[in-house]
Protein backbone atom coordinates (compact mmCIF):
# COMPACT_ATOMS: atom_id res chain seq x y z
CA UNK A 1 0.00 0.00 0.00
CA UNK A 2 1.07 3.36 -0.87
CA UNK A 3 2.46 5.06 2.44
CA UNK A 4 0.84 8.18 1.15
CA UNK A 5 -2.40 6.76 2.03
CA UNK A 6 -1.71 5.47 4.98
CA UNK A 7 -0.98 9.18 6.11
CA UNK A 8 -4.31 10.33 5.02
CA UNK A 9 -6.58 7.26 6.82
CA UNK A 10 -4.47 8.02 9.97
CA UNK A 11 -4.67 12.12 9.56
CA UNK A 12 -8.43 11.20 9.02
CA UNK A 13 -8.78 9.49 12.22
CA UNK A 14 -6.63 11.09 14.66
CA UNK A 15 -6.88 14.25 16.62
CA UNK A 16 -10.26 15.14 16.71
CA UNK A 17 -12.56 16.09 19.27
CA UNK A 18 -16.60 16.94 19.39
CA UNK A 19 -19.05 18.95 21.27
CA UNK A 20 -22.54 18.56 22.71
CA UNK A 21 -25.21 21.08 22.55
CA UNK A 22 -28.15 19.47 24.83
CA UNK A 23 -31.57 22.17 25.30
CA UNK A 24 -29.48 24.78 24.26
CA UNK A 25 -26.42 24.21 26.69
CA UNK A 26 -23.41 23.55 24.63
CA UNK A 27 -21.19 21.12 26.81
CA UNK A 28 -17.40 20.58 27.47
CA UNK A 29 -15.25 19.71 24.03
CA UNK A 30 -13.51 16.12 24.49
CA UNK A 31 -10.89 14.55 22.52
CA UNK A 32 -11.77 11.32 20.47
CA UNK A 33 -9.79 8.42 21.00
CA UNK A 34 -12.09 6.14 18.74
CA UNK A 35 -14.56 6.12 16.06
CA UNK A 36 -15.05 7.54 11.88
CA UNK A 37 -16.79 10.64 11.38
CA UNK A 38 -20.82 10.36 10.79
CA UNK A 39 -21.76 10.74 7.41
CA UNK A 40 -18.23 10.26 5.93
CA UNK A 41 -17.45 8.42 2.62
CA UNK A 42 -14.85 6.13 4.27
CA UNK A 43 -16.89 5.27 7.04
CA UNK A 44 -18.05 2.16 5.46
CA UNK A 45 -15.04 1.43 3.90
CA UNK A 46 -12.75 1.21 7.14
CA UNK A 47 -15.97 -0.53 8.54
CA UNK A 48 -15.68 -3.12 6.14
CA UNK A 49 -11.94 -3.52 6.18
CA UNK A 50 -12.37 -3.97 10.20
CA UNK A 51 -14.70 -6.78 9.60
CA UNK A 52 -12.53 -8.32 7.36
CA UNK A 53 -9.61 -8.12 9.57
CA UNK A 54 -11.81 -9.60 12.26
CA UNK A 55 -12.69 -12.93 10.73
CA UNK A 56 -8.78 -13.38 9.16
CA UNK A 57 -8.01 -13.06 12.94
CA UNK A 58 -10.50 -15.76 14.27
CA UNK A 59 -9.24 -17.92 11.45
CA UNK A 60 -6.07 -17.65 12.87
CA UNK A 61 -7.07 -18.13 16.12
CA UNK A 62 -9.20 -21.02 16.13
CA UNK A 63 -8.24 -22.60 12.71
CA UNK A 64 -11.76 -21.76 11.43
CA UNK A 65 -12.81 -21.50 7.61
CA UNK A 66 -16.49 -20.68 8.08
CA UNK A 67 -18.77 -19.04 10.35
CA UNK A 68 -20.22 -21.52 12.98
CA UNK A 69 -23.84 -20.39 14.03
């Protein structure tokens, strides 16, 4: 993978904080240590390349192929 876009996913993700505005009282800004912006395009994306990482991991784990329900 380019390194160049490794860069922008983590500049994407880190540093960045929100506020809460509850019946009109706008609340203390905190940093976020987790999480993709709502709304954003690569939300989905990194959500899907989570998931993916997820599974390859249980494989590993318990030798696993397929899902067991």
């Amino acid at each position: 993978m380019d390194l160049r876009v490794v860069v922008w996913v983590k500049e994407f993700l880190l540093g960045r904080s929100q506020t809460v505005k509850v019946d009109g009282q706008l609340y203390e800004e905190v940093r976020l240590t987790s999480g993709v912006r709502q709304g954003s395009v690569l939300g989905p994306l990194l959500f899907l390349a989570y998931v993916d990482d997820i599974w390859r991991n249980i494989e590993l784990i318990c030798g696993c192929s397929q899902m067991i329900v």
